[in-house]
PDB file of N, CA and C in Angstrom:
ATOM      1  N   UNK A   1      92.388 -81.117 -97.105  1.00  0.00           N
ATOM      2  CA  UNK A   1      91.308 -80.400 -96.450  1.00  0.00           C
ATOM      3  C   UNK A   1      90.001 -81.139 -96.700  1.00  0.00           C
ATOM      4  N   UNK A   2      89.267 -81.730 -95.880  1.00  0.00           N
ATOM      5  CA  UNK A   2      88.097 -82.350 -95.587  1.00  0.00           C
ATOM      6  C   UNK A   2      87.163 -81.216 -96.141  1.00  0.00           C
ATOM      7  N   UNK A   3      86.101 -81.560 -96.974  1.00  0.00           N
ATOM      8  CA  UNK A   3      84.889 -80.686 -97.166  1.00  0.00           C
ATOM      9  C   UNK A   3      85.471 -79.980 -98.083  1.00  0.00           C
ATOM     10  N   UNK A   4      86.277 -80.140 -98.901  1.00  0.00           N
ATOM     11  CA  UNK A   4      86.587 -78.886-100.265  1.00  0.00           C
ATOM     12  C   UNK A   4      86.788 -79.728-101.148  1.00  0.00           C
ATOM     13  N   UNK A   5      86.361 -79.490-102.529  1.00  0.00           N
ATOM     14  CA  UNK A   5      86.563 -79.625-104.127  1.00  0.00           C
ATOM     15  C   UNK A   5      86.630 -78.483-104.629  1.00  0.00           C
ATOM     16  N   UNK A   6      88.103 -78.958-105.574  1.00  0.00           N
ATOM     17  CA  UNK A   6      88.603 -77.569-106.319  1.00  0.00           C
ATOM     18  C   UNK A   6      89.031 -78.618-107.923  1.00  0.00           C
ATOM     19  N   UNK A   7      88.234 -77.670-108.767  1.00  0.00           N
ATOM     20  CA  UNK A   7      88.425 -77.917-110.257  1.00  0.00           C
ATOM     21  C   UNK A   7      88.763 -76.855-110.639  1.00  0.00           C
ATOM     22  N   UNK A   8      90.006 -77.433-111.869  1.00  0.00           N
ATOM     23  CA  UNK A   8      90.874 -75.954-112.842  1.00  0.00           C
ATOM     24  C   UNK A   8      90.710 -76.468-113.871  1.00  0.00           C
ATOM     25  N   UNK A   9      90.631 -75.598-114.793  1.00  0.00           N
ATOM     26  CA  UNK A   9      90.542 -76.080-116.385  1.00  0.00           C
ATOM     27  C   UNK A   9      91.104 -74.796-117.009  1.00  0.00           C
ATOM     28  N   UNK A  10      92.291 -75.580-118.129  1.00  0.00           N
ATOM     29  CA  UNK A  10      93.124 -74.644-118.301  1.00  0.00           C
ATOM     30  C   UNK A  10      92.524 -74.265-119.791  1.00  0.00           C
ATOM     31  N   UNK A  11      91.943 -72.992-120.297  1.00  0.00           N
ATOM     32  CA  UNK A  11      91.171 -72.529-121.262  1.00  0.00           C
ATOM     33  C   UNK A  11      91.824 -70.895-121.937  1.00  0.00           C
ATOM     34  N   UNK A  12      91.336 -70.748-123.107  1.00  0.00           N
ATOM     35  CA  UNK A  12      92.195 -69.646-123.979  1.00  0.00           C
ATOM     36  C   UNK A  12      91.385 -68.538-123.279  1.00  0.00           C
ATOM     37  N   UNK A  13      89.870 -68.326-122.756  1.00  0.00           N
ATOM     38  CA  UNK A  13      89.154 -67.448-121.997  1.00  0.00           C
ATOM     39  C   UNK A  13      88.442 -67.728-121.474  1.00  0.00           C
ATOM     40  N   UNK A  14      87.843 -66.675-120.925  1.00  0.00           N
ATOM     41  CA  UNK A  14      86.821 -66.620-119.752  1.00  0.00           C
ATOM     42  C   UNK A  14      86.103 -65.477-119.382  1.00  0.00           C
ATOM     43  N   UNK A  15      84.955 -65.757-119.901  1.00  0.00           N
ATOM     44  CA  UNK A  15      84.188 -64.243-120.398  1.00  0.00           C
ATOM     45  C   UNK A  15      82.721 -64.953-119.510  1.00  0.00           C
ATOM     46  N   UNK A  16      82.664 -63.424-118.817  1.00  0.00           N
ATOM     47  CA  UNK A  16      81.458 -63.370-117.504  1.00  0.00           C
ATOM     48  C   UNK A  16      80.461 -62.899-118.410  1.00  0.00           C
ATOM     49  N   UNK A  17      79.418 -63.527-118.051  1.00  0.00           N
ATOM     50  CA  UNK A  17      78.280 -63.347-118.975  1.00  0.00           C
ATOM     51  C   UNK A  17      76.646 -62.354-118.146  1.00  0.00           C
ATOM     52  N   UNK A  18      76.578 -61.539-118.991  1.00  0.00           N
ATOM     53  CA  UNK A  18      75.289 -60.542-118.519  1.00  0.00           C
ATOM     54  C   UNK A  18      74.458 -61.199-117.153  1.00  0.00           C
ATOM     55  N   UNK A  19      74.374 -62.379-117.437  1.00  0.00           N
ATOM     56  CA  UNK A  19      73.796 -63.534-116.686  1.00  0.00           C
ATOM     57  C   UNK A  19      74.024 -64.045-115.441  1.00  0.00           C
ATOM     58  N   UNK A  20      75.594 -63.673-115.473  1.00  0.00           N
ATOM     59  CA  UNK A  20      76.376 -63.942-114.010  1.00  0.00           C
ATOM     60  C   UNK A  20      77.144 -64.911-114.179  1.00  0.00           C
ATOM     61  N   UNK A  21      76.641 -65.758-115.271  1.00  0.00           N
ATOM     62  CA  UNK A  21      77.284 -66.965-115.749  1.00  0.00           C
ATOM     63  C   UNK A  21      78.322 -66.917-116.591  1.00  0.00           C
ATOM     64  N   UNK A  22      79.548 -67.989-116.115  1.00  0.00           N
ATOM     65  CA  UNK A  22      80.872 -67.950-117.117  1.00  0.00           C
ATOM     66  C   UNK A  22      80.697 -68.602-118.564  1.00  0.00           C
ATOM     67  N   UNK A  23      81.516 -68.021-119.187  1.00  0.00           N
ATOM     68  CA  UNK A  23      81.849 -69.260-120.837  1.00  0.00           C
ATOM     69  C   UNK A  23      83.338 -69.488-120.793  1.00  0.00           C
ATOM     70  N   UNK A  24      83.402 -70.603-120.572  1.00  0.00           N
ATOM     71  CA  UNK A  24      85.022 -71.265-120.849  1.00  0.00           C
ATOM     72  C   UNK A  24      85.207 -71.306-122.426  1.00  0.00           C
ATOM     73  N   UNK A  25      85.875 -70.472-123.133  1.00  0.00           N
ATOM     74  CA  UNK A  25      86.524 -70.614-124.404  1.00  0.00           C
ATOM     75  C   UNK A  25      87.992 -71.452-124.586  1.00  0.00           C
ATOM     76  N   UNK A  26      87.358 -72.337-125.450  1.00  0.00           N
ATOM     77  CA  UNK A  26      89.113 -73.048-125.717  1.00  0.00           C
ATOM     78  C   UNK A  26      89.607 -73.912-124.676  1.00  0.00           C
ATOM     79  N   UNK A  27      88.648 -74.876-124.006  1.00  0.00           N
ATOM     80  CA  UNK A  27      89.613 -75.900-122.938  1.00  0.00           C
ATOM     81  C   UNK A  27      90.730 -76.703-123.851  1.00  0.00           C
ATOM     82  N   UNK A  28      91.819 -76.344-123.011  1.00  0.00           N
ATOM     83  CA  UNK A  28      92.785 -77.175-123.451  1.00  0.00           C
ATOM     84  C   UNK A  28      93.325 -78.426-122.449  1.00  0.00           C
ATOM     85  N   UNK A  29      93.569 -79.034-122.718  1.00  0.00           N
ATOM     86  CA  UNK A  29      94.048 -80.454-121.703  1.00  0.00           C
ATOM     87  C   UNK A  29      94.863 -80.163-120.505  1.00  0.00           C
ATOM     88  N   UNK A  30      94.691 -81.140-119.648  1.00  0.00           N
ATOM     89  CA  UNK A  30      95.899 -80.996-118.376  1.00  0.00           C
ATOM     90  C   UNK A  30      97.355 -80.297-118.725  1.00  0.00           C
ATOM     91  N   UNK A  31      97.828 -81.493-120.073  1.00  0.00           N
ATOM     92  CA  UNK A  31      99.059 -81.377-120.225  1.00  0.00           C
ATOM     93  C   UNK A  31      99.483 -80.850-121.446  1.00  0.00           C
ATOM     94  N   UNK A  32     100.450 -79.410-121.589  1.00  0.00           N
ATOM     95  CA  UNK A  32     100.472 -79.084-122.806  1.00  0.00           C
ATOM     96  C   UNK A  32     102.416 -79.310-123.361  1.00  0.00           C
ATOM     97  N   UNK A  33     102.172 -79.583-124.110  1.00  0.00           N
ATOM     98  CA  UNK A  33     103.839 -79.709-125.236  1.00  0.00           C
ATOM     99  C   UNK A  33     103.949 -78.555-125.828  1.00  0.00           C
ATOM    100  N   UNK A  34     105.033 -77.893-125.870  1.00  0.00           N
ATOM    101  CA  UNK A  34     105.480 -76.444-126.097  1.00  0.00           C
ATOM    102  C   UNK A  34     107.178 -77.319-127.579  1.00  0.00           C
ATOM    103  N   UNK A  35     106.904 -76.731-128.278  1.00  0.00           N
ATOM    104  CA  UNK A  35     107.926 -76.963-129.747  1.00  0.00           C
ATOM    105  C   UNK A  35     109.501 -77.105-128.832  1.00  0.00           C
ATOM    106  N   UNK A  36     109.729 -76.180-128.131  1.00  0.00           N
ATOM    107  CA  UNK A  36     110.982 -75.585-128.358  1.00  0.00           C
ATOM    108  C   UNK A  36     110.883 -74.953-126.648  1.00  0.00           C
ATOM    109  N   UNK A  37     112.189 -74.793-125.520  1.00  0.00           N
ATOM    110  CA  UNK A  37     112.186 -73.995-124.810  1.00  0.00           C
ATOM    111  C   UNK A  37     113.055 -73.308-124.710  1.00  0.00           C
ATOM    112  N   UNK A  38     112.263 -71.828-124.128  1.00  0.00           N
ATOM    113  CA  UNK A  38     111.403 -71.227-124.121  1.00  0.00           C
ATOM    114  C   UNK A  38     110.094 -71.458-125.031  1.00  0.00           C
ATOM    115  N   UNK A  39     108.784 -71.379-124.345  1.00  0.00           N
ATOM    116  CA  UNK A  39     107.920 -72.116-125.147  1.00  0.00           C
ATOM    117  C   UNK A  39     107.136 -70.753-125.044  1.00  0.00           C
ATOM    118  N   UNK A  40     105.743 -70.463-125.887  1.00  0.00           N
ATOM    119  CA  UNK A  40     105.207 -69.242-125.896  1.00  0.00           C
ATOM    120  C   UNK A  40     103.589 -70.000-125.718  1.00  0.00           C
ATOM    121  N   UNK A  41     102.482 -69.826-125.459  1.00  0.00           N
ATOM    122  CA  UNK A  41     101.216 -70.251-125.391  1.00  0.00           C
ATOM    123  C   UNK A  41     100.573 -68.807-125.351  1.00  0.00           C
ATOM    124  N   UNK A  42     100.123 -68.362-126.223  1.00  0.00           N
ATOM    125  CA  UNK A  42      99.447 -67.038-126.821  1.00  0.00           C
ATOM    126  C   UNK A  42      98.401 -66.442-125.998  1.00  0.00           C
ATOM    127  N   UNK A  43      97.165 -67.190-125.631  1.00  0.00           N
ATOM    128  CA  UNK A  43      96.327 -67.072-124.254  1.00  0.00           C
ATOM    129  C   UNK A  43      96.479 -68.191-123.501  1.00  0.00           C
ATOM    130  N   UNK A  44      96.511 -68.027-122.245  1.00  0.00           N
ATOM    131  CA  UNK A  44      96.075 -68.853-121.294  1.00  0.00           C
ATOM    132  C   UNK A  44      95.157 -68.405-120.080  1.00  0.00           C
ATOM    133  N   UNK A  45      94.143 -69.193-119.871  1.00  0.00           N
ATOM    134  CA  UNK A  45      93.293 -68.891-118.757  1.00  0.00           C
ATOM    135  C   UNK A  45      93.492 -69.848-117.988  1.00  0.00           C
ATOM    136  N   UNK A  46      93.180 -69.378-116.321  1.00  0.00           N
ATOM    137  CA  UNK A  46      92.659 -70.952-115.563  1.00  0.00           C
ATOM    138  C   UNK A  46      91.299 -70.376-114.728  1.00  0.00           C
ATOM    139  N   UNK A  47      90.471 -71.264-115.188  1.00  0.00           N
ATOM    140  CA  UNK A  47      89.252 -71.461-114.531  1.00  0.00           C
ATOM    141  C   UNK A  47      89.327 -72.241-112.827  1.00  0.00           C
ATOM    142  N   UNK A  48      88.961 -71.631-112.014  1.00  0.00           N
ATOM    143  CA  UNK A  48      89.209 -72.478-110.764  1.00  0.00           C
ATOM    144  C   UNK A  48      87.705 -72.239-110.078  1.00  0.00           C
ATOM    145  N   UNK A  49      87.345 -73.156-109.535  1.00  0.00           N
ATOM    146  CA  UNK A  49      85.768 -73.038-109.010  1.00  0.00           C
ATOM    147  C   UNK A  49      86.579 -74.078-107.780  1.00  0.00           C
ATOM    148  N   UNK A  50      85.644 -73.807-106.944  1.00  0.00           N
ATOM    149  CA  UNK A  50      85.859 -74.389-105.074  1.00  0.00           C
ATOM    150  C   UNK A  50      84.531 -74.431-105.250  1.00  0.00           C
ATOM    151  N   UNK A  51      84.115 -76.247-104.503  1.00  0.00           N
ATOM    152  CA  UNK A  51      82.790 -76.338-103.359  1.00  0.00           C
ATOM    153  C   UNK A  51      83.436 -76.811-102.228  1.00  0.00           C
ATOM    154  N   UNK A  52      82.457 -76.018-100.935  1.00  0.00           N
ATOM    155  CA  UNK A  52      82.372 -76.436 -99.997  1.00  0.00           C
ATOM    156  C   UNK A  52      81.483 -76.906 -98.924  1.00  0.00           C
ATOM    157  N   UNK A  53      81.686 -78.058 -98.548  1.00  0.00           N
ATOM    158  CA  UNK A  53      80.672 -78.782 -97.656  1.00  0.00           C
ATOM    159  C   UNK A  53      80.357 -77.687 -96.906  1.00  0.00           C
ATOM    160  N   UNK A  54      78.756 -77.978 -96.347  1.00  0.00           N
ATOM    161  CA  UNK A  54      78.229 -76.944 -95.377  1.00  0.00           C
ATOM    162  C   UNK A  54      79.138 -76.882 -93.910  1.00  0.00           C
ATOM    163  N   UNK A  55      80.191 -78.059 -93.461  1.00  0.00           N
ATOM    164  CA  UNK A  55      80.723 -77.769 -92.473  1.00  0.00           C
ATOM    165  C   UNK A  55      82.288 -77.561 -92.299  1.00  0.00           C
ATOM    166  N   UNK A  56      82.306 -77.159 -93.617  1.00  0.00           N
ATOM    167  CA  UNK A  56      83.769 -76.690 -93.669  1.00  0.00           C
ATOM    168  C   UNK A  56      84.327 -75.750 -92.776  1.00  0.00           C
ATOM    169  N   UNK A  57      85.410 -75.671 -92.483  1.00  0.00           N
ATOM    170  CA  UNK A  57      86.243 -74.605 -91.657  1.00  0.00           C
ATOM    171  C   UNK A  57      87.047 -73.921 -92.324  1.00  0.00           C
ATOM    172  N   UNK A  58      87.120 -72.896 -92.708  1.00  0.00           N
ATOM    173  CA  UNK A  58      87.496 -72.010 -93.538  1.00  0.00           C
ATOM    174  C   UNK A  58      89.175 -72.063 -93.240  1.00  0.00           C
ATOM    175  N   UNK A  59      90.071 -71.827 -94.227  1.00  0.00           N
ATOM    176  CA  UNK A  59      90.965 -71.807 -93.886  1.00  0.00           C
ATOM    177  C   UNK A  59      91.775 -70.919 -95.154  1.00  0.00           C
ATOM    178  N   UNK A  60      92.446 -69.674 -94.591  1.00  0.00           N
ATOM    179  CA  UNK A  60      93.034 -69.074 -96.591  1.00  0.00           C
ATOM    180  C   UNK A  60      93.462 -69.988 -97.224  1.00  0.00           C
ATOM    181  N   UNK A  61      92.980 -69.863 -98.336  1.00  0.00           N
ATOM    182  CA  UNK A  61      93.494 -70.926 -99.607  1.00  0.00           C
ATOM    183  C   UNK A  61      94.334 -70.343-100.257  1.00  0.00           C
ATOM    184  N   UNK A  62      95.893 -70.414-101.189  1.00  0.00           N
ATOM    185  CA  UNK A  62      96.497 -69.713-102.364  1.00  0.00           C
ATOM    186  C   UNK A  62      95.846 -70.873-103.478  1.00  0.00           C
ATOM    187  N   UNK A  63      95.364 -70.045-104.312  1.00  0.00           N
ATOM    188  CA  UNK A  63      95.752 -70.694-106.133  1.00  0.00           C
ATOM    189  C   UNK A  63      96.926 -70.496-106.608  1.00  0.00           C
ATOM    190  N   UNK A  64      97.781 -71.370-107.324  1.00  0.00           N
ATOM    191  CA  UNK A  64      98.596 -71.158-107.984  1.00  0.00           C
ATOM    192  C   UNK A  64      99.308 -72.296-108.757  1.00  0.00           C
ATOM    193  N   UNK A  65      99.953 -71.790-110.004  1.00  0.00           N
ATOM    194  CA  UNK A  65     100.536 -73.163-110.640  1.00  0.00           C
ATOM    195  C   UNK A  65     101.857 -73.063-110.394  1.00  0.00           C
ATOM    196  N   UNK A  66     102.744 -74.226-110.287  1.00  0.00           N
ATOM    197  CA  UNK A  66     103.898 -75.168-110.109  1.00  0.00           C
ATOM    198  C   UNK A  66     103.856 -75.743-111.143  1.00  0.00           C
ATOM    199  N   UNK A  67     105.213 -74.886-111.865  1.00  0.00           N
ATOM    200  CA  UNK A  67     106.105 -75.011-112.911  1.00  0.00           C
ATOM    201  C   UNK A  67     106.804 -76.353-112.628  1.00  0.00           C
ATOM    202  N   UNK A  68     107.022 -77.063-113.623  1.00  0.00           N
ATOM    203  CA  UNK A  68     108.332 -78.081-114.124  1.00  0.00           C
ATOM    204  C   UNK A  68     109.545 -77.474-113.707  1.00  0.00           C
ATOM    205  N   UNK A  69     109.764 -76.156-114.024  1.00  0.00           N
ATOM    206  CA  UNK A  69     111.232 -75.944-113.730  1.00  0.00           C
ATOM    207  C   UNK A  69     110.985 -75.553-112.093  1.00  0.00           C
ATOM    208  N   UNK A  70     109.913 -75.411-111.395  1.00  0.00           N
ATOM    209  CA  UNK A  70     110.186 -75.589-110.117  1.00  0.00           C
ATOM    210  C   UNK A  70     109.619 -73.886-109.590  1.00  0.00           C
ATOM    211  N   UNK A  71     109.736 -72.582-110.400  1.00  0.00           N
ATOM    212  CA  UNK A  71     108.975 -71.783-110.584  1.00  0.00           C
ATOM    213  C   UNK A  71     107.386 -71.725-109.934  1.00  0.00           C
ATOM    214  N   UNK A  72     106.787 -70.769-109.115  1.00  0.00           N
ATOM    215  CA  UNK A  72     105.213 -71.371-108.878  1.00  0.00           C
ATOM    216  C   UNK A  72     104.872 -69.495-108.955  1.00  0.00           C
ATOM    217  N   UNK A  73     103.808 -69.796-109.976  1.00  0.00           N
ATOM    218  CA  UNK A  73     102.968 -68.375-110.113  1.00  0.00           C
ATOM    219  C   UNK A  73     101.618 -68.242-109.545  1.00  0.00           C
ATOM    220  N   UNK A  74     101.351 -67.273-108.605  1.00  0.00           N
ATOM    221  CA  UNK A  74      99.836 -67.134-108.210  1.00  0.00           C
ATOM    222  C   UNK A  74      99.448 -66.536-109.011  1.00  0.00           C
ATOM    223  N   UNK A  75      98.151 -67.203-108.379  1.00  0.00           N
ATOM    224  CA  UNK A  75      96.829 -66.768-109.497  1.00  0.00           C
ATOM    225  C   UNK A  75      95.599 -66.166-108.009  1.00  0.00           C
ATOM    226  N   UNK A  76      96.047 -66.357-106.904  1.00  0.00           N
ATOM    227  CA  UNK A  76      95.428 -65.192-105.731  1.00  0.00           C
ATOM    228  C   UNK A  76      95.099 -66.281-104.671  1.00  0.00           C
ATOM    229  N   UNK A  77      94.235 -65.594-104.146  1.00  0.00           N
ATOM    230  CA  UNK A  77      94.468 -66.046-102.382  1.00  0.00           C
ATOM    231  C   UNK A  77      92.506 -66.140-102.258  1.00  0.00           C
ATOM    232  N   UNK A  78      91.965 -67.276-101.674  1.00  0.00           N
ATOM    233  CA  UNK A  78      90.850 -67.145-101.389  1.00  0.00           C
ATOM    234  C   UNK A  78      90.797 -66.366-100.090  1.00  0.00           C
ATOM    235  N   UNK A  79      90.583 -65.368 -99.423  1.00  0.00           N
ATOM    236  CA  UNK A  79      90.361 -64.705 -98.504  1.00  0.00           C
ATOM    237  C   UNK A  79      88.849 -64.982 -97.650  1.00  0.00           C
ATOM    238  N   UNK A  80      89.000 -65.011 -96.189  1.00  0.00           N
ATOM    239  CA  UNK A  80      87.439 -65.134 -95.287  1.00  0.00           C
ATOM    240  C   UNK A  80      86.272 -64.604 -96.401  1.00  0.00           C
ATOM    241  N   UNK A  81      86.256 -63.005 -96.134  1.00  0.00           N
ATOM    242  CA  UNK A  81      85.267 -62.440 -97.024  1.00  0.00           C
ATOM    243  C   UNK A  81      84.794 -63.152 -98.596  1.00  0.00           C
ATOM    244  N   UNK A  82      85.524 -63.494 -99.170  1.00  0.00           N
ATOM    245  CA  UNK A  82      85.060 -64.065-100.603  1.00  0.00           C
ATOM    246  C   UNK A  82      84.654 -65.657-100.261  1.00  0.00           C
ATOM    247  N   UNK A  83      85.229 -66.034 -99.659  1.00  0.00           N
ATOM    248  CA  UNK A  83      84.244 -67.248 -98.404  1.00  0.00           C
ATOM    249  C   UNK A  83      83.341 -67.134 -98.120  1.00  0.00           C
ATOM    250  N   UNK A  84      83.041 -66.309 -97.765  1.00  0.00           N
ATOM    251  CA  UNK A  84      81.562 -65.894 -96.999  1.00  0.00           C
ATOM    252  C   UNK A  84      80.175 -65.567 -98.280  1.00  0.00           C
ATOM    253  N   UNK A  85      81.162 -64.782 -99.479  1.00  0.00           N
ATOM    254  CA  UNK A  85      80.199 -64.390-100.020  1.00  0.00           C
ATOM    255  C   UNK A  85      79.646 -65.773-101.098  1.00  0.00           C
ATOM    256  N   UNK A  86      80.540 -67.331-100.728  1.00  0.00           N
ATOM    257  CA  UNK A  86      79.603 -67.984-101.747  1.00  0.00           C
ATOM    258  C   UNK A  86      78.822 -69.082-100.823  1.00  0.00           C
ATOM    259  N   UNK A  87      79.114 -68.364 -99.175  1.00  0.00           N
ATOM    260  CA  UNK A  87      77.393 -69.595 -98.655  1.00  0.00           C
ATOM    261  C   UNK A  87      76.553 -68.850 -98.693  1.00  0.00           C
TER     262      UNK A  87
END
């Protein structure tokens, strides 16, 4: 998709601040090593922020991660309306 940047950063939280503004607690790296599988990771957050060029064409977006074992979990759907509300 022409005109979009999307950054994730995978972090232990994510706490909205009085301010409006986020705090990423705990970035952890792209890639994580788990002991043993079944593996357990105690918190996990994902931070996802989208820019878009002023002449983008909107199009629904899904977030979601794609598992190794092939598994893919959403994390939600950018919808028109929540589009709209960040030009």
């Amino acid at each position: 998709m022409n005109g979009l940047s999307v950054i994730g950063i995978f972090c232990e939280d994510i706490r909205e601040e009085v301010s409006g503004m986020n705090t990423i607690v705990g970035a952890l790296p792209d890639n994580l090593n788990v002991d043993q599988i079944p593996g357990l990771i105690p918190k996990l957050a994902v931070y996802v922020r989208f820019a878009f060029q002023p002449d983008f064409e909107f199009q629904p977006i899904e977030v979601r991660l794609d598992l190794p074992s092939g598994d893919k979990i959403s994390l939600g759907k950018v919808e028109q309306k929540l589009f709209e509300q960040g030009l």
